[in-house]
C-alpha atoms as a PDB file:
ATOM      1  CA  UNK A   1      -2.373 -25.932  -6.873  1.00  0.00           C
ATOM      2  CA  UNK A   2      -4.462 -26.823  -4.042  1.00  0.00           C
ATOM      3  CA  UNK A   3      -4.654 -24.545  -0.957  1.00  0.00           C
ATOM      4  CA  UNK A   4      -7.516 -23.615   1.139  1.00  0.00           C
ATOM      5  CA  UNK A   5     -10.323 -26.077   0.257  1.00  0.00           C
ATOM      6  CA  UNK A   6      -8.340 -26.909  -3.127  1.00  0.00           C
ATOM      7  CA  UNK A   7      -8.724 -23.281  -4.585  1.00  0.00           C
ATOM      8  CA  UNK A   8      -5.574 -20.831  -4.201  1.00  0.00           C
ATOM      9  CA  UNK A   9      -6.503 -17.885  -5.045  1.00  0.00           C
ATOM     10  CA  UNK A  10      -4.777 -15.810  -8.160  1.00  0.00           C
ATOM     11  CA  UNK A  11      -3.313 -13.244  -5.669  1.00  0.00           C
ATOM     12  CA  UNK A  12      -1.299 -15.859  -3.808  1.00  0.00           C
ATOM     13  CA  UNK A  13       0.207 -17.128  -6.908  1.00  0.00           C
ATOM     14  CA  UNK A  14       1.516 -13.727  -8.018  1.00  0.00           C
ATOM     15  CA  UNK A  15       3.147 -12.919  -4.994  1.00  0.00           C
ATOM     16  CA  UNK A  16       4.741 -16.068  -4.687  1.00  0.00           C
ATOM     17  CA  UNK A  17       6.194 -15.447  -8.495  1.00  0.00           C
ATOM     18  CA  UNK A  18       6.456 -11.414  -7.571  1.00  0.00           C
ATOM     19  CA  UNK A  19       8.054 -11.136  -3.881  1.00  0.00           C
ATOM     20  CA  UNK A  20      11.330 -12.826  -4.663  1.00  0.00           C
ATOM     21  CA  UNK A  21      11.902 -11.144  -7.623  1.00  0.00           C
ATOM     22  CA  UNK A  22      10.813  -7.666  -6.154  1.00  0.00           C
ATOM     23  CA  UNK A  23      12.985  -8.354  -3.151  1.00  0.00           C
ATOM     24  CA  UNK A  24      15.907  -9.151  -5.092  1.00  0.00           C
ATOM     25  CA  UNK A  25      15.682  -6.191  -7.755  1.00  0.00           C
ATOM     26  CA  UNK A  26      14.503  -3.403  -5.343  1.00  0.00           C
ATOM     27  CA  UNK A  27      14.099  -5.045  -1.970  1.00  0.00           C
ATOM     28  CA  UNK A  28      10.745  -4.917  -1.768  1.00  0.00           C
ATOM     29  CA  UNK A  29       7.380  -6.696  -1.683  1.00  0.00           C
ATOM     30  CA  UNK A  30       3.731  -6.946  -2.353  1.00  0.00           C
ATOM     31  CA  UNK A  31       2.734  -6.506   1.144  1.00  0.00           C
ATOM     32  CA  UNK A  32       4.298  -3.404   0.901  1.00  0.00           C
ATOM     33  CA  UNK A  33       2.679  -2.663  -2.347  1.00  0.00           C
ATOM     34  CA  UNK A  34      -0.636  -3.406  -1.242  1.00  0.00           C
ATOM     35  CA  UNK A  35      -0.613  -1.289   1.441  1.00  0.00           C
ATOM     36  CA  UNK A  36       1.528   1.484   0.386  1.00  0.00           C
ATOM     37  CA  UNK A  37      -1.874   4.025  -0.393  1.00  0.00           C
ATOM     38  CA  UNK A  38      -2.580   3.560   3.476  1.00  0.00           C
ATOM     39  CA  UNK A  39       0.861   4.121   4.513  1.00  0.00           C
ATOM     40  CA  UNK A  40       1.115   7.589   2.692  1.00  0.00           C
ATOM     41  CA  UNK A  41      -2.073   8.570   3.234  1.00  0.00           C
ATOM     42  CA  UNK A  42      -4.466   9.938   0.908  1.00  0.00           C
ATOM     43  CA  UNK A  43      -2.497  13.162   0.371  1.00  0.00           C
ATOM     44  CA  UNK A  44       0.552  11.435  -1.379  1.00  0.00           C
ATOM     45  CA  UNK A  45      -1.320   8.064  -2.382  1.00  0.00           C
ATOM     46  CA  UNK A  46      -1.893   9.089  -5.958  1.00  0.00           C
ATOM     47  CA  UNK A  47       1.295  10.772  -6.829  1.00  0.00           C
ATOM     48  CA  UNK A  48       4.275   8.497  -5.142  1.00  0.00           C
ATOM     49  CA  UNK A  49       5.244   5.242  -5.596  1.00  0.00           C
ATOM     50  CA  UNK A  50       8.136   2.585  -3.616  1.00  0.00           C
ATOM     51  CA  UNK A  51      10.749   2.706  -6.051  1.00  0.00           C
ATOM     52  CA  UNK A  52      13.272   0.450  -4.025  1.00  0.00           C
ATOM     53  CA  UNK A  53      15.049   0.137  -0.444  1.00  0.00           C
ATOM     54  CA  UNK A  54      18.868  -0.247  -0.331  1.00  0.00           C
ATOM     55  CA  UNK A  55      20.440  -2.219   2.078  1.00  0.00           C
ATOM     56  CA  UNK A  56      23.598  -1.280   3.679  1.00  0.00           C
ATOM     57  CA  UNK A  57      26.201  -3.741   2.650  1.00  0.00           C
ATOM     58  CA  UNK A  58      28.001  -6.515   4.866  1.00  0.00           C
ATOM     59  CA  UNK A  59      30.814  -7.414   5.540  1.00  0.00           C
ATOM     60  CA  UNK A  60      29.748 -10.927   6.552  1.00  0.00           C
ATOM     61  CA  UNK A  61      26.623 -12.623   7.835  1.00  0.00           C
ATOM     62  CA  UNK A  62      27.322 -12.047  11.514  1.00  0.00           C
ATOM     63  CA  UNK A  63      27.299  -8.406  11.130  1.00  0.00           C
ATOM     64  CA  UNK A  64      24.082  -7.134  12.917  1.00  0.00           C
ATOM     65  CA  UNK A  65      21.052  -5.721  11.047  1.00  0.00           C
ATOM     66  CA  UNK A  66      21.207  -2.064   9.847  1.00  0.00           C
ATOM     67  CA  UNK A  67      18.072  -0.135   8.411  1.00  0.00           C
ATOM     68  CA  UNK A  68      18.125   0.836   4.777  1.00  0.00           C
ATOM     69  CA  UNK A  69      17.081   3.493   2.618  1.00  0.00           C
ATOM     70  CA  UNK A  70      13.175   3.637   0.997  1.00  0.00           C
ATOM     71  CA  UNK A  71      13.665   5.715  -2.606  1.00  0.00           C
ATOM     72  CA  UNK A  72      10.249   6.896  -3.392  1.00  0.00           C
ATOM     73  CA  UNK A  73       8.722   8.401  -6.580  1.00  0.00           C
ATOM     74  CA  UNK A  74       7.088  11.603  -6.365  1.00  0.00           C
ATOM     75  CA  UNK A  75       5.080  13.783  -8.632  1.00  0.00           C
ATOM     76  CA  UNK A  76       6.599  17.289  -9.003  1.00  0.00           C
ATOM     77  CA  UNK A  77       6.067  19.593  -6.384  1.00  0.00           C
ATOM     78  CA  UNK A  78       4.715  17.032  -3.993  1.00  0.00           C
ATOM     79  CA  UNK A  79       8.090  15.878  -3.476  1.00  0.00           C
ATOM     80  CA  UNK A  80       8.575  18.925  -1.206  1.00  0.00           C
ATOM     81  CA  UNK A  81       5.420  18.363   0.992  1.00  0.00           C
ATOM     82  CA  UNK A  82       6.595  14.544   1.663  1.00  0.00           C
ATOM     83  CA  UNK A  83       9.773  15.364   2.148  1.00  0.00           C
ATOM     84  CA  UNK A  84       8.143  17.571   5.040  1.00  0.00           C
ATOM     85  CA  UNK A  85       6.279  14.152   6.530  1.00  0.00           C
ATOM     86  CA  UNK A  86       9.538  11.836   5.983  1.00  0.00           C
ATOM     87  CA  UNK A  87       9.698  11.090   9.933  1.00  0.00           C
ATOM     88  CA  UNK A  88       5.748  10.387  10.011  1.00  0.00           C
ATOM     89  CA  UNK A  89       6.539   8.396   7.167  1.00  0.00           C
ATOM     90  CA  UNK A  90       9.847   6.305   8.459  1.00  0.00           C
ATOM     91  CA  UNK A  91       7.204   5.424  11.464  1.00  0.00           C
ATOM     92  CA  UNK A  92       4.797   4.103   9.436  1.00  0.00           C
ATOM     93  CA  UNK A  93       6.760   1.875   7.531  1.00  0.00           C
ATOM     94  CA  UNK A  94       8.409   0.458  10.258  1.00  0.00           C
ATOM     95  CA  UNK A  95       5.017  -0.367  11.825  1.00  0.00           C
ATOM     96  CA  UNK A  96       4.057  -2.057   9.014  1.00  0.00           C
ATOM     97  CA  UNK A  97       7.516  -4.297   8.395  1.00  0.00           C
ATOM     98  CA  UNK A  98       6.974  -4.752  12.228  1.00  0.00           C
ATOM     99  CA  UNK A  99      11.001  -3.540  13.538  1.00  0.00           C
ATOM    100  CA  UNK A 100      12.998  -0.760  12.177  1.00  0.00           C
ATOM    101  CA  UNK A 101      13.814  -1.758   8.817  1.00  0.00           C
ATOM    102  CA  UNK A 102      13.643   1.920   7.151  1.00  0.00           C
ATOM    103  CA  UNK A 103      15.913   4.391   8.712  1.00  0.00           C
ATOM    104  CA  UNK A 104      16.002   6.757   5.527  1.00  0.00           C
ATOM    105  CA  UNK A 105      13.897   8.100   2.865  1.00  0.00           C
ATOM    106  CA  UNK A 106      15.284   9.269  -0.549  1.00  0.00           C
ATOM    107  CA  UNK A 107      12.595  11.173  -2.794  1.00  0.00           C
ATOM    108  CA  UNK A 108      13.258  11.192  -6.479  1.00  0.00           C
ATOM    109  CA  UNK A 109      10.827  13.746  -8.750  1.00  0.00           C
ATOM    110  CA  UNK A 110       9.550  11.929 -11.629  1.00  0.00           C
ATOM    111  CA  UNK A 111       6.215  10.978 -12.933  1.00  0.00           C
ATOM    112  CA  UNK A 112       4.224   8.218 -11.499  1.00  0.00           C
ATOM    113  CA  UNK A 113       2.446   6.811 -14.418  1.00  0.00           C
ATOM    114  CA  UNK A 114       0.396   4.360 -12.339  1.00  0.00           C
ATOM    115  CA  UNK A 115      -1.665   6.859 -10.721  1.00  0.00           C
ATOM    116  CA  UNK A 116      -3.435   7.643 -14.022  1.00  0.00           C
ATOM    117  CA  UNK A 117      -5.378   5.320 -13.789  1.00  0.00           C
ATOM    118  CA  UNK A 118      -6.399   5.404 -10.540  1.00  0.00           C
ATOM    119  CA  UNK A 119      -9.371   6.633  -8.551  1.00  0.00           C
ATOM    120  CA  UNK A 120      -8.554   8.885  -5.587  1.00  0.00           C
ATOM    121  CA  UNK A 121     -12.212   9.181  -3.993  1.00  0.00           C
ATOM    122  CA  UNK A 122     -15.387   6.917  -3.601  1.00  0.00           C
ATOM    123  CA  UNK A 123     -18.081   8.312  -4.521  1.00  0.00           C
ATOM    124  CA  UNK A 124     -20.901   9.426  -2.117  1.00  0.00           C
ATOM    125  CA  UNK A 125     -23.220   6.871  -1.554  1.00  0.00           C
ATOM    126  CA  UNK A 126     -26.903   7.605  -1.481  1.00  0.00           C
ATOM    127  CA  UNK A 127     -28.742   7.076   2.116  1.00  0.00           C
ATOM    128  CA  UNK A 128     -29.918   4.203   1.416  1.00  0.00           C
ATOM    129  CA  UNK A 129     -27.405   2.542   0.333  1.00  0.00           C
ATOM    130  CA  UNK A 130     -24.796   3.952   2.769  1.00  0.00           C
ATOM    131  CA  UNK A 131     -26.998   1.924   5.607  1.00  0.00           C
ATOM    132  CA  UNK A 132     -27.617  -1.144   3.731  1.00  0.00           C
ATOM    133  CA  UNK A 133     -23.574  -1.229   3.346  1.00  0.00           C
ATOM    134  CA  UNK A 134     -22.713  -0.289   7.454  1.00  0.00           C
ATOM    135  CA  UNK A 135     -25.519  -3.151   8.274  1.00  0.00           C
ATOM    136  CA  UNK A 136     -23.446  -5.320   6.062  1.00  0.00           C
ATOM    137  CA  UNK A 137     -20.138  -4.739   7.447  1.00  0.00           C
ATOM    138  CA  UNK A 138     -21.273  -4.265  11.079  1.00  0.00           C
ATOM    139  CA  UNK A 139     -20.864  -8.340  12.179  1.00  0.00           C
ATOM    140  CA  UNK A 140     -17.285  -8.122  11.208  1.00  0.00           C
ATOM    141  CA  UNK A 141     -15.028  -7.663  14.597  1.00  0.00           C
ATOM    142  CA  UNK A 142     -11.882  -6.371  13.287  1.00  0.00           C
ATOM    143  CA  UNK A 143     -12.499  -2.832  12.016  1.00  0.00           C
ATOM    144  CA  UNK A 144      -9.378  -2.489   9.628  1.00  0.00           C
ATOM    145  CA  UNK A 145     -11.102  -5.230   7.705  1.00  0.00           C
ATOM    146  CA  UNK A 146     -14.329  -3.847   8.664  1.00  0.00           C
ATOM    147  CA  UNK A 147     -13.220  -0.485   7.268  1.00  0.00           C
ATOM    148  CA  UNK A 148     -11.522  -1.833   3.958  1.00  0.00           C
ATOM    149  CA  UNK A 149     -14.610  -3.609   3.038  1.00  0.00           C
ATOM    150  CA  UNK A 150     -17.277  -0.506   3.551  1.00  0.00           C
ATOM    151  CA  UNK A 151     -14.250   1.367   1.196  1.00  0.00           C
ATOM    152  CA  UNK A 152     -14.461  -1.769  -1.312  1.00  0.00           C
ATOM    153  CA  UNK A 153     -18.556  -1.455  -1.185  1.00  0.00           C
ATOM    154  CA  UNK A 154     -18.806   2.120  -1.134  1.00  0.00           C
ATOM    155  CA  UNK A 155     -16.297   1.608  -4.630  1.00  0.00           C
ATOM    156  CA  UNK A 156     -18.642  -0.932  -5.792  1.00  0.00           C
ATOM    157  CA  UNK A 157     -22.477   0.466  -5.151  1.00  0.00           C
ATOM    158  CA  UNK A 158     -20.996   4.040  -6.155  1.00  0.00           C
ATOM    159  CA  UNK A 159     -19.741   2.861  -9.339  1.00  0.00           C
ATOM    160  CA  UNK A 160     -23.181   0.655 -10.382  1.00  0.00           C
ATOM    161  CA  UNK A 161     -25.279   3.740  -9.509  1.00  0.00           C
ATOM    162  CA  UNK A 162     -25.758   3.876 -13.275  1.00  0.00           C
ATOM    163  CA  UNK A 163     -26.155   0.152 -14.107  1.00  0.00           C
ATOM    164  CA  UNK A 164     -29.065  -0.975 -11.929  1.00  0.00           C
END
């Protein structure tokens, strides 16, 4: 299992196991996974979930592409207020698969027991350690990573406030 410098990280591994079977039972993948808290923003992050996408069928392989249909899992009432963003939403996706791949979404009210676990804010951090954290990040050039890493730090030095 030797990769970058002989070391492949566990991540790589799971989604090499994980994508084919996701793609083949709901038609979907970790990518999408991973990022699916920044596509729906922080408003619908904790209460909806990818469920699956459904491909329209074909008759054969020359047939051209069609988009499918995204089935999402919402929390209650929520389901009305995304239903509400579903074009904002379609946009997003497709900017993230990179051509229109989702040309429908389907919103289905049940619980999303994932989110239980989950915390929705980072804590404020302290002066202090809010500017030792942006002179951290500030070498980095591209500011999505630059911006997921102050989130990761402001996670970490928030939650060790206790433990130093």
């Amino acid at each position: 299992m030797a990769g970058r410098k002989g070391v492949v990280q566990i991540s790589e591994i799971a989604n090499s196991v994980l994508d084919p079977v996701l793609a083949r039972r709901a038609g979907i993948n970790t990518t999408l996974l991973g990022m699916w808290d920044d596509i729906v923003g922080p408003d619908f992050a904790a209460c909806t979930r990818p469920e699956k996408i459904k491909w329209p069928r074909r008759a054969s392989q020359d047939e051209g592409f069609e988009p499918g249909t995204l089935t999402i899992a919402c929390e209650g009432a929520r389901a009305l207020f995304l239903a509400h963003t579903q074009d904002q939403l379609i946009q997003r996706l497709n900017s993230v698969f990179g051509f229109p791949a989702i040309d429908r979404v389907k919103i289905v009210q049940k619980p999303v027991s994932s989110s239980k676990g989950r915390i929705n804010k980072v804590p404020d951090l302290p002066p202090a350690d809010k500017k030792r954290l942006v002179d951290m990040v500030s070498k980095i050039d591209d500011p999505k990573l630059r911006d997921a890493l102050t989130r990761l730090g402001s996670g970490v030095l928030g939650g060790t406030r206790g433990h130093r």
